[in-house]
N, C-alpha and C. Protein backbone atom coordinates (compact mmCIF):
# COMPACT_ATOMS: atom_id res chain seq x y z
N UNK A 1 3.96 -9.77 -11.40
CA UNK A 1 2.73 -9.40 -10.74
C UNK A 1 1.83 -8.71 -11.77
N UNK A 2 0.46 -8.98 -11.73
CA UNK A 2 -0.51 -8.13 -12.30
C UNK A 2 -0.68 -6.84 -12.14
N UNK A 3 -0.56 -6.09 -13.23
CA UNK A 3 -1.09 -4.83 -12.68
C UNK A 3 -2.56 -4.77 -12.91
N UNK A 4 -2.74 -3.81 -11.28
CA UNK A 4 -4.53 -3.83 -11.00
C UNK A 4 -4.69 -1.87 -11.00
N UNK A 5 -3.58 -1.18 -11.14
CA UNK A 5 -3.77 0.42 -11.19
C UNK A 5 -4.72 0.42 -11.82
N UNK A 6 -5.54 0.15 -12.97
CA UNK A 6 -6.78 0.76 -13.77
C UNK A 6 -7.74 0.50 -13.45
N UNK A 7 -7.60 -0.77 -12.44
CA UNK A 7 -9.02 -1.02 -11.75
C UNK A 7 -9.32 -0.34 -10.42
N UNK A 8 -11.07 -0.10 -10.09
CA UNK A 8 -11.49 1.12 -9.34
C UNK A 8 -11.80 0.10 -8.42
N UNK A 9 -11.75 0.49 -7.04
CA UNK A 9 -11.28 -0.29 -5.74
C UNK A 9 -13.42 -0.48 -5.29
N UNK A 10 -13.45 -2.07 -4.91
CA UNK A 10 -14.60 -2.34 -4.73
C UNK A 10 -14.75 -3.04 -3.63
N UNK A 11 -15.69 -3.28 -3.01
CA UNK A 11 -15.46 -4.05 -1.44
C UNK A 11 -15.65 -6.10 -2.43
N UNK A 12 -14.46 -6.74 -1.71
CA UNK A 12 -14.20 -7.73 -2.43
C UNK A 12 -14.39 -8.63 -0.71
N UNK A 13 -15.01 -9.93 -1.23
CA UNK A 13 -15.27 -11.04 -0.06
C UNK A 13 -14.60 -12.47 -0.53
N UNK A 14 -14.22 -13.08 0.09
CA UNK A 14 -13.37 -14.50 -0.14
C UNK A 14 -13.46 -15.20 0.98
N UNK A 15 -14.45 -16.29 0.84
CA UNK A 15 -14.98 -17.35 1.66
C UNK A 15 -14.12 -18.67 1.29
N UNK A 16 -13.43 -19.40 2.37
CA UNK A 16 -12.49 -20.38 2.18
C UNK A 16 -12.56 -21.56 2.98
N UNK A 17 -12.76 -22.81 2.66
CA UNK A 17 -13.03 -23.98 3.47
C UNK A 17 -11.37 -24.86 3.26
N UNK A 18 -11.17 -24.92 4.81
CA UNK A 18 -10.33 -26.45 4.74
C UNK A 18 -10.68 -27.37 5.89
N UNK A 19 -10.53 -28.57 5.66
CA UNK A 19 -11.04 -30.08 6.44
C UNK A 19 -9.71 -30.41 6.90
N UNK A 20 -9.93 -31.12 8.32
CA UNK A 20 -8.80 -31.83 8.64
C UNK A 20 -9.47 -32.71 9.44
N UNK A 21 -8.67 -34.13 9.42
CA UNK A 21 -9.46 -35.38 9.94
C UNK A 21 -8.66 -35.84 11.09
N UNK A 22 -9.03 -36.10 12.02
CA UNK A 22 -8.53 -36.67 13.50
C UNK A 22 -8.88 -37.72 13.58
N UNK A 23 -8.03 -38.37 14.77
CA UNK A 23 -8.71 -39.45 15.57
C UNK A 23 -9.38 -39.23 16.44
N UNK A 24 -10.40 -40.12 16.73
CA UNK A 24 -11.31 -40.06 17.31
C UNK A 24 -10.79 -39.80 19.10
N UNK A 25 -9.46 -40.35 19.45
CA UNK A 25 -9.11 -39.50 20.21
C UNK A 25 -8.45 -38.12 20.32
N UNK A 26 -8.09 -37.62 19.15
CA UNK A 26 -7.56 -36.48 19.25
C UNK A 26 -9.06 -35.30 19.57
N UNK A 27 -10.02 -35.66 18.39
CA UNK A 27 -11.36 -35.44 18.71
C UNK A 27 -11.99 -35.20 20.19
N UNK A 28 -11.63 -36.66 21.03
CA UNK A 28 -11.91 -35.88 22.54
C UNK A 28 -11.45 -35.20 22.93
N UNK A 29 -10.22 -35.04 23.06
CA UNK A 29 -9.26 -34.44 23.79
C UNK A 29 -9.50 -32.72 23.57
N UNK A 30 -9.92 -32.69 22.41
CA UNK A 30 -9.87 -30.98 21.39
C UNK A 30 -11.81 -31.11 22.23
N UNK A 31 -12.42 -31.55 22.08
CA UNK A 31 -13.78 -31.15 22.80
C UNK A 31 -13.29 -31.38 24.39
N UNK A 32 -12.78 -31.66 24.91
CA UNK A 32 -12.88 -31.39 26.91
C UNK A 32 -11.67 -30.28 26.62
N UNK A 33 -11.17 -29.39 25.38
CA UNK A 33 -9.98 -28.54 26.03
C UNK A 33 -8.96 -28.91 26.73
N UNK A 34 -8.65 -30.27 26.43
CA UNK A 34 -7.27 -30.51 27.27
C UNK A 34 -6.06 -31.08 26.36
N UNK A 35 -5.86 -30.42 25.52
CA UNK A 35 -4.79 -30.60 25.00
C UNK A 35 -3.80 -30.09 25.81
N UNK A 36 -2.27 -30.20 25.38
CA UNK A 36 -1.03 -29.89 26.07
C UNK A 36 -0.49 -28.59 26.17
N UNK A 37 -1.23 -28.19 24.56
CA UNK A 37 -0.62 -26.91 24.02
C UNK A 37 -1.64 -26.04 24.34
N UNK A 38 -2.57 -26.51 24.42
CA UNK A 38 -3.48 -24.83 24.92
C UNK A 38 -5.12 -25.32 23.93
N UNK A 39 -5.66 -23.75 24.43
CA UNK A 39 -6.75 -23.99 23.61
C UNK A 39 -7.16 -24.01 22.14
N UNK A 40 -7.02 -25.15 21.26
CA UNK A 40 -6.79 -25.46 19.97
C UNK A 40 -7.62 -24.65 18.91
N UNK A 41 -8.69 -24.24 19.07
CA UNK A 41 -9.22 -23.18 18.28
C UNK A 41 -9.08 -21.42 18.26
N UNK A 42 -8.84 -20.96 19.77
CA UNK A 42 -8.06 -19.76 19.78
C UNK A 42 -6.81 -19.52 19.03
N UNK A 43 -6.17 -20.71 19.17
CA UNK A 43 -4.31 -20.42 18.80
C UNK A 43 -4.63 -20.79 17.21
N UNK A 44 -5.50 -21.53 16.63
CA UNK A 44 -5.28 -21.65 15.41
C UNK A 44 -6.41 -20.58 14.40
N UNK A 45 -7.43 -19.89 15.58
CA UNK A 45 -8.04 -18.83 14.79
C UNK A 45 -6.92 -17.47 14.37
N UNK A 46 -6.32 -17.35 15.92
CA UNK A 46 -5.50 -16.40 15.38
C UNK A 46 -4.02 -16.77 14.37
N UNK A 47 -3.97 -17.97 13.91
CA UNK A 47 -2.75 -18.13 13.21
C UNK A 47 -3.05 -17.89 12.06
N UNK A 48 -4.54 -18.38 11.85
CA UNK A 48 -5.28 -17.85 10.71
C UNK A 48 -5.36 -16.44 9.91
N UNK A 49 -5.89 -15.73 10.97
CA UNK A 49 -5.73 -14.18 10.91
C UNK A 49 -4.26 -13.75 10.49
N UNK A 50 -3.43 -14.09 11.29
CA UNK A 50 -2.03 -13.77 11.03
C UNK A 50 -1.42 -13.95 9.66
N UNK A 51 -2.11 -15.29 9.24
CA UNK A 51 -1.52 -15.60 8.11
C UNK A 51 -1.91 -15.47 6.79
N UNK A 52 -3.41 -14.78 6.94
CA UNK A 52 -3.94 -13.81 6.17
C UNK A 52 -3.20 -12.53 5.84
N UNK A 53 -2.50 -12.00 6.82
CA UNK A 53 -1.95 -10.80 6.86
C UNK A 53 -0.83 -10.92 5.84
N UNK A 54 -0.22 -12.01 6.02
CA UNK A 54 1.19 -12.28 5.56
C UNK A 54 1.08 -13.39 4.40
N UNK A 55 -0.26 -12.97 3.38
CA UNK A 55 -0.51 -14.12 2.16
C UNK A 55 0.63 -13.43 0.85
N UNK A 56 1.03 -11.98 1.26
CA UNK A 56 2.18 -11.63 -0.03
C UNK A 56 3.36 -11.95 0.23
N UNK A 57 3.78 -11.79 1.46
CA UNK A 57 4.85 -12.80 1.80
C UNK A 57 5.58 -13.97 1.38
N UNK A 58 4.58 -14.90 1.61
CA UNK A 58 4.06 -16.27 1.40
C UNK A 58 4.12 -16.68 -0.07
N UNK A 59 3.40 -16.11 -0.61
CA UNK A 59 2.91 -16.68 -2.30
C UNK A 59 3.11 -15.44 -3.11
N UNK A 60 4.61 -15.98 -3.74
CA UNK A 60 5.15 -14.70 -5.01
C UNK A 60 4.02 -14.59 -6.05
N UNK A 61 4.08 -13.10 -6.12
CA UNK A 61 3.63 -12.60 -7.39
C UNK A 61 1.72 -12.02 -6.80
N UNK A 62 1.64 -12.18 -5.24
CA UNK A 62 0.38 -12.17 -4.54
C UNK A 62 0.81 -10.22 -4.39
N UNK A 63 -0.43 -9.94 -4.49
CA UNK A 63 -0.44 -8.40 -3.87
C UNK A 63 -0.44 -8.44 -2.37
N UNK A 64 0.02 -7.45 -2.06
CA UNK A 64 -0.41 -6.96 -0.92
C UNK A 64 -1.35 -5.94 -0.64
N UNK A 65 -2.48 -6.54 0.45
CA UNK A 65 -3.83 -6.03 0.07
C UNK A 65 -3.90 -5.63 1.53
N UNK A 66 -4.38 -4.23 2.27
CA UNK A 66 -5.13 -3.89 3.27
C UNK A 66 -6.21 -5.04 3.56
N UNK A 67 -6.50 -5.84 4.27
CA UNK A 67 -7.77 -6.51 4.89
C UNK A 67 -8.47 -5.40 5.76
N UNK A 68 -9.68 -5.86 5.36
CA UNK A 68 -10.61 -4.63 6.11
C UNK A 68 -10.89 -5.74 7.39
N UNK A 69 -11.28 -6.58 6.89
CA UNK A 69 -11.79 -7.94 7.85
C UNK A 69 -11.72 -9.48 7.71
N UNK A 70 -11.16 -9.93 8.60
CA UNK A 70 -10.73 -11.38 8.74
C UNK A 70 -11.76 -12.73 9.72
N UNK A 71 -12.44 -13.18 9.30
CA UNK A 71 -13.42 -14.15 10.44
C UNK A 71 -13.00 -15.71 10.06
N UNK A 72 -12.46 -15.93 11.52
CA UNK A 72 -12.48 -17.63 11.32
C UNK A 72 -13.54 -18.78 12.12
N UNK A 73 -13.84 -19.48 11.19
CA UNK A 73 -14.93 -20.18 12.05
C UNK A 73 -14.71 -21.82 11.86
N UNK A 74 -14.92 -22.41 12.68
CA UNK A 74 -14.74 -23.86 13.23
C UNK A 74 -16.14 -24.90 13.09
N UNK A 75 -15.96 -26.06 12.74
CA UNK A 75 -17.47 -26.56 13.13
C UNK A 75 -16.61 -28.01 13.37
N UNK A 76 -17.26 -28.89 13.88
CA UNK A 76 -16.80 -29.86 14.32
C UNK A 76 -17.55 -31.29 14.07
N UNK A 77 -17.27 -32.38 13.46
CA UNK A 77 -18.06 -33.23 13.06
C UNK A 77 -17.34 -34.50 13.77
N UNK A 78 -17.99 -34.59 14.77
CA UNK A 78 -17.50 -35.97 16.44
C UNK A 78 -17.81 -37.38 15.33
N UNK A 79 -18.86 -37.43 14.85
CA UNK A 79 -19.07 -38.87 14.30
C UNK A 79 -17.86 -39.20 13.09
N UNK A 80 -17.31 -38.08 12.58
CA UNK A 80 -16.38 -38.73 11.11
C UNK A 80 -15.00 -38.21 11.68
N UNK A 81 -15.13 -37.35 13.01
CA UNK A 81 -14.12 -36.51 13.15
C UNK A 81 -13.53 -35.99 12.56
N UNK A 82 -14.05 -34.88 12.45
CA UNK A 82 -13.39 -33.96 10.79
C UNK A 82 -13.59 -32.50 11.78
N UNK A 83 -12.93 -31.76 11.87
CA UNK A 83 -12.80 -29.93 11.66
C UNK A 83 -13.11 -29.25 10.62
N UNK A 84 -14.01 -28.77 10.76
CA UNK A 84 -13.77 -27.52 9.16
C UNK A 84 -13.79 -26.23 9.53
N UNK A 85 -12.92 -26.11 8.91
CA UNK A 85 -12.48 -24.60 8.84
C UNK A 85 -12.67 -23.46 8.02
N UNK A 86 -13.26 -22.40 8.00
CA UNK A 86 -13.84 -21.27 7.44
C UNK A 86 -13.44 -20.11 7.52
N UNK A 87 -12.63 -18.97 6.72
CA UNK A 87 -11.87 -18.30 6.45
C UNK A 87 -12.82 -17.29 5.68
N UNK A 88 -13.23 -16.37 6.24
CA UNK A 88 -13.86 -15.18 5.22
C UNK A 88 -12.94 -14.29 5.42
N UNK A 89 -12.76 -13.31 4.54
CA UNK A 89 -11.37 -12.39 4.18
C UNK A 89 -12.57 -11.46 3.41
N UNK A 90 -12.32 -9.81 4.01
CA UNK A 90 -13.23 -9.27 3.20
C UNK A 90 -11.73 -7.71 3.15
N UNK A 91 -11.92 -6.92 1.98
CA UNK A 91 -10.98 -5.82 1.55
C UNK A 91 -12.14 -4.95 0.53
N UNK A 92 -11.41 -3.36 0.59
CA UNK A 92 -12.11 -2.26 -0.47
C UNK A 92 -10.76 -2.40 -1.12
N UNK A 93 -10.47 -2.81 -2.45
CA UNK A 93 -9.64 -2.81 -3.14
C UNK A 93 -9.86 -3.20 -4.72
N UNK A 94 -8.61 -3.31 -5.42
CA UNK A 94 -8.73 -3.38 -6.70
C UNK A 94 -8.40 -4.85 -7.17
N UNK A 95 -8.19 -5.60 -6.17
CA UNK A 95 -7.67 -7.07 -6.81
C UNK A 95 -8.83 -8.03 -5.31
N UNK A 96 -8.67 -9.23 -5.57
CA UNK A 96 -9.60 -10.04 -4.77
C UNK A 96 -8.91 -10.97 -3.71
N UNK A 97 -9.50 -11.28 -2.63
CA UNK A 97 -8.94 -12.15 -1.39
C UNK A 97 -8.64 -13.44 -1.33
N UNK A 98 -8.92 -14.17 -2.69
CA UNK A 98 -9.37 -15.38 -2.66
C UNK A 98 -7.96 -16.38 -1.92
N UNK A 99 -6.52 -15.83 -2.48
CA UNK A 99 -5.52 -16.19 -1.58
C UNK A 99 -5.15 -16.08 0.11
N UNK A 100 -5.10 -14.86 0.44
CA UNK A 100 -5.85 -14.71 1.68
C UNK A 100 -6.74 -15.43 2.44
N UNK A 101 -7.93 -15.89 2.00
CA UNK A 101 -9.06 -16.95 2.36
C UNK A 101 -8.40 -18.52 2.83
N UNK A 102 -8.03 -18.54 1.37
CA UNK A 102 -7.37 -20.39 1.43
C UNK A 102 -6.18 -20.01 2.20
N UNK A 103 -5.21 -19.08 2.10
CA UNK A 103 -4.07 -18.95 2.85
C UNK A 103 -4.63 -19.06 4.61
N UNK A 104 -5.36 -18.14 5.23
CA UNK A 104 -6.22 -18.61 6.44
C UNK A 104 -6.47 -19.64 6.92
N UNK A 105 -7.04 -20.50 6.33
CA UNK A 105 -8.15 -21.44 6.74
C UNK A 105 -6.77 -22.82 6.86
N UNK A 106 -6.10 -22.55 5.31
CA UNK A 106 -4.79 -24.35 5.32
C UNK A 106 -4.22 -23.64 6.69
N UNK A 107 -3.61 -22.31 7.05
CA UNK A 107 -2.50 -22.55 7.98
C UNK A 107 -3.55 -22.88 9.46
N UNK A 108 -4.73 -22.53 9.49
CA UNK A 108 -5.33 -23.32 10.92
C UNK A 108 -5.37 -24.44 10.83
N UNK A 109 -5.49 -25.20 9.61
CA UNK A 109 -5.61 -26.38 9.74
C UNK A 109 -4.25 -26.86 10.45
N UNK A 110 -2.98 -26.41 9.54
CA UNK A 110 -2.15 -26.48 9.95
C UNK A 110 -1.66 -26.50 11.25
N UNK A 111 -1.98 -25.54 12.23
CA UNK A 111 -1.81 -25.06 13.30
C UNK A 111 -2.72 -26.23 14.32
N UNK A 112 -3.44 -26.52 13.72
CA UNK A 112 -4.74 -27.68 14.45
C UNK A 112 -3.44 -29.34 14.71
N UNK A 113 -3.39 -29.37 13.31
CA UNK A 113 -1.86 -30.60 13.24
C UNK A 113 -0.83 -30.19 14.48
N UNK A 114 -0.17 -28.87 14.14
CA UNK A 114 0.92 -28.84 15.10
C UNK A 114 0.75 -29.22 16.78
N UNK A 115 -0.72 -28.60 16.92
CA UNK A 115 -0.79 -28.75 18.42
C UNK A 115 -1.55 -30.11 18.76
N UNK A 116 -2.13 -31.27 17.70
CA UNK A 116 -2.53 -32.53 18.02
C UNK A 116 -1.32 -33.35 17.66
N UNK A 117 -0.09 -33.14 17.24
CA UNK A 117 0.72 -34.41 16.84
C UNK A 117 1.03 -34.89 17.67
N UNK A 118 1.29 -34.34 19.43
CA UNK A 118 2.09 -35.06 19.79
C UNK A 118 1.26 -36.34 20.61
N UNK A 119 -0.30 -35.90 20.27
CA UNK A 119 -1.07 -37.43 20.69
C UNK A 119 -1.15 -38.47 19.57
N UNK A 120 -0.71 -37.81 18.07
CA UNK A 120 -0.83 -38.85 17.08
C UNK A 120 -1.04 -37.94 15.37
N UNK A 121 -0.05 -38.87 14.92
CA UNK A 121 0.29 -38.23 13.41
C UNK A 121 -0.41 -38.67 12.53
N UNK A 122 -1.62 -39.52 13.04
CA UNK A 122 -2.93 -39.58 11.94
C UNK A 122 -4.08 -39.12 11.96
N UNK A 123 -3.43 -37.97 10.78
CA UNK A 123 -4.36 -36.90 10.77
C UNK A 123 -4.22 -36.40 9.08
N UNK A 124 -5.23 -35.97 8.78
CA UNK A 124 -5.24 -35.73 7.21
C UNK A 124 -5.75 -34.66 6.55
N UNK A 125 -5.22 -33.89 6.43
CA UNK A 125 -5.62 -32.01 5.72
C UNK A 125 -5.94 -32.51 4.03
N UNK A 126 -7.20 -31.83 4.46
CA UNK A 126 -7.72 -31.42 3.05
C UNK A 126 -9.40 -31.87 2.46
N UNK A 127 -10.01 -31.88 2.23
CA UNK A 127 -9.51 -30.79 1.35
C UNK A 127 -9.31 -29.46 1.62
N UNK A 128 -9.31 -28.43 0.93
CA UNK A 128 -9.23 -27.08 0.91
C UNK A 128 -9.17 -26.39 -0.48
N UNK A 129 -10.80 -25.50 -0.19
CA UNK A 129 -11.20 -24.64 -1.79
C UNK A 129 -11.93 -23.76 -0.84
N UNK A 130 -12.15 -22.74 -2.33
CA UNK A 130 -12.75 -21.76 -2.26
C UNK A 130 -13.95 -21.63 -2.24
N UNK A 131 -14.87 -21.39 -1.20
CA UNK A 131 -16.47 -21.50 -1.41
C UNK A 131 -16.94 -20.58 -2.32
N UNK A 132 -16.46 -19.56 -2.35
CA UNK A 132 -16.90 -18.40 -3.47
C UNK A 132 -16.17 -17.32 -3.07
N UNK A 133 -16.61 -15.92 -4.01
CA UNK A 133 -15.96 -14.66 -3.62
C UNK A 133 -16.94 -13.56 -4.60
N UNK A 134 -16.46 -12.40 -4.30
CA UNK A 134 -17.66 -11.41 -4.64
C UNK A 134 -17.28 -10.30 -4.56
N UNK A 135 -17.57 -9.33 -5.55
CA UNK A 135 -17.08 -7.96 -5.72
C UNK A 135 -16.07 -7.36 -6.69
N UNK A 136 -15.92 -8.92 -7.49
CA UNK A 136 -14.89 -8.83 -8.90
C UNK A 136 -15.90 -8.78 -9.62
N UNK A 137 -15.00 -8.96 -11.31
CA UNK A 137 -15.45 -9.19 -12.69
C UNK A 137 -16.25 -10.88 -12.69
N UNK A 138 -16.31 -11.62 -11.61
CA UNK A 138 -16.29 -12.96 -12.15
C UNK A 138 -16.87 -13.42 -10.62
N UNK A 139 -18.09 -13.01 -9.95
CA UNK A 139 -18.33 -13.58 -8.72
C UNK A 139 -18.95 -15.09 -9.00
N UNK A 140 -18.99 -16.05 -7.65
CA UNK A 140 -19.23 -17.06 -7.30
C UNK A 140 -19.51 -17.86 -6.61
N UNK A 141 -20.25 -18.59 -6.37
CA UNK A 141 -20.86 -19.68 -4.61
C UNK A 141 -20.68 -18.51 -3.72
N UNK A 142 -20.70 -19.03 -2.24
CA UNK A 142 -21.37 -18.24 -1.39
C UNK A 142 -19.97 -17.64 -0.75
N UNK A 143 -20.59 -16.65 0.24
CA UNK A 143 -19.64 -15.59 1.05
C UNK A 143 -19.61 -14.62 2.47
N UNK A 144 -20.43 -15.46 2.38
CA UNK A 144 -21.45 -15.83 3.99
C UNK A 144 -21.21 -16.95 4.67
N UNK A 145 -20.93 -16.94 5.86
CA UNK A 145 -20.76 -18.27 6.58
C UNK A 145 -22.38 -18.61 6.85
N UNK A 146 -23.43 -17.73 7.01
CA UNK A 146 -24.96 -18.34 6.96
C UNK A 146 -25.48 -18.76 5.80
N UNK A 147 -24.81 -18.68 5.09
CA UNK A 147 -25.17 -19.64 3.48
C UNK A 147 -24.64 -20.88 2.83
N UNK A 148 -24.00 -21.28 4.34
CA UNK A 148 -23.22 -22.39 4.17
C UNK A 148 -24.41 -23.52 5.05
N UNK A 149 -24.46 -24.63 4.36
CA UNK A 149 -25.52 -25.99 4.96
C UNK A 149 -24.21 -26.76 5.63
N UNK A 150 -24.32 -26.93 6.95
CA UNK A 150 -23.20 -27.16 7.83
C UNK A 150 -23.81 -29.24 8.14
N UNK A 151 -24.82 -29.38 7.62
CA UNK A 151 -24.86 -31.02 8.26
C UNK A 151 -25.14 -31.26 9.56
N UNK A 152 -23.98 -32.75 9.91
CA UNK A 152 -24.32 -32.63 11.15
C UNK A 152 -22.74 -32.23 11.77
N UNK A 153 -23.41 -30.97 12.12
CA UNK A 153 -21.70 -30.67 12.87
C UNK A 153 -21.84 -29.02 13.95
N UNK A 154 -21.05 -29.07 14.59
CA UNK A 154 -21.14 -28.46 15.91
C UNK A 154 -20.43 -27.30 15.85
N UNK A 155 -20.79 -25.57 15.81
CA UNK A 155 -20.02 -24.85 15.34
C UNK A 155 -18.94 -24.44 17.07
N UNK A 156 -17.85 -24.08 16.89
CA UNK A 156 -17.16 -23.61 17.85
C UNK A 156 -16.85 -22.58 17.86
């Protein structure tokens, strides 16, 4: 692990995108809320959150960082059927969120898969990057979900 003791604790932001592609019926089914398992963006916002919590766990050699704040956000694109998923991770600390972020956003995607498979296993994660982050030695792209150009797509 890095040591970060010499560095002086700064408010740090980590904005994180992942895509996952449906069928166009899984797509309906997730817009009328009738899936089997429940409501597909609650259960996978909070798996998100959760799994923010638990990114040192997860990925050796990751700090474990206080989160000050966790936001997940959804948008929905019916014509290509795609989800995207948005993971801001914000901390006052000495190291940055950017794991946290992507750790968020893949396990909703994730969580999006678990509760559409059992209408159909064609479905396709990814991509998934970092939109930017802010409050290090080395900031980048954006960290704001209002500074994001969303297309044509439907936020949830």
């Amino acid at each position: 692990m890095v040591d970060v003791s010499h560095k002086h604790p700064t408010v740090r932001i980590a904005l994180a995108e992942a895509v996952i592609k449906v069928t166009p019926e899984i797509m309906n089914l997730i817009s009328k809320n009738s899936l089997k398992k429940g409501d597909v963006f609650a259960v996978a916002r909070i798996a998100g959150i959760t799994a923010s919590k638990k990114t040192s766990d997860l990925i050796p050699l990751c700090h474990n960082i206080m989160l000050s704040d966790v936001k997940i956000q959804f948008r929905i694109d019916k014509k290509n059927s795609q989800i995207y998923i948005y993971a801001r991770v914000k901390t006052h600390s000495t190291t940055g969120v950017e794991m946290e972020a992507l750790t968020a956003c893949s396990t909703s995607a994730l969580t999006i898969y678990d509760m559409c498979k059992a209408v159909s296993h064609d479905m396709t994660l990814g991509p998934i990057k970092l939109l930017g982050k802010s409050g290090g030695k080395e900031d980048f792209g954006q960290v704001e979900f209002e500074q994001i150009y969303y297309g044509d797509t439907n936020e949830i």
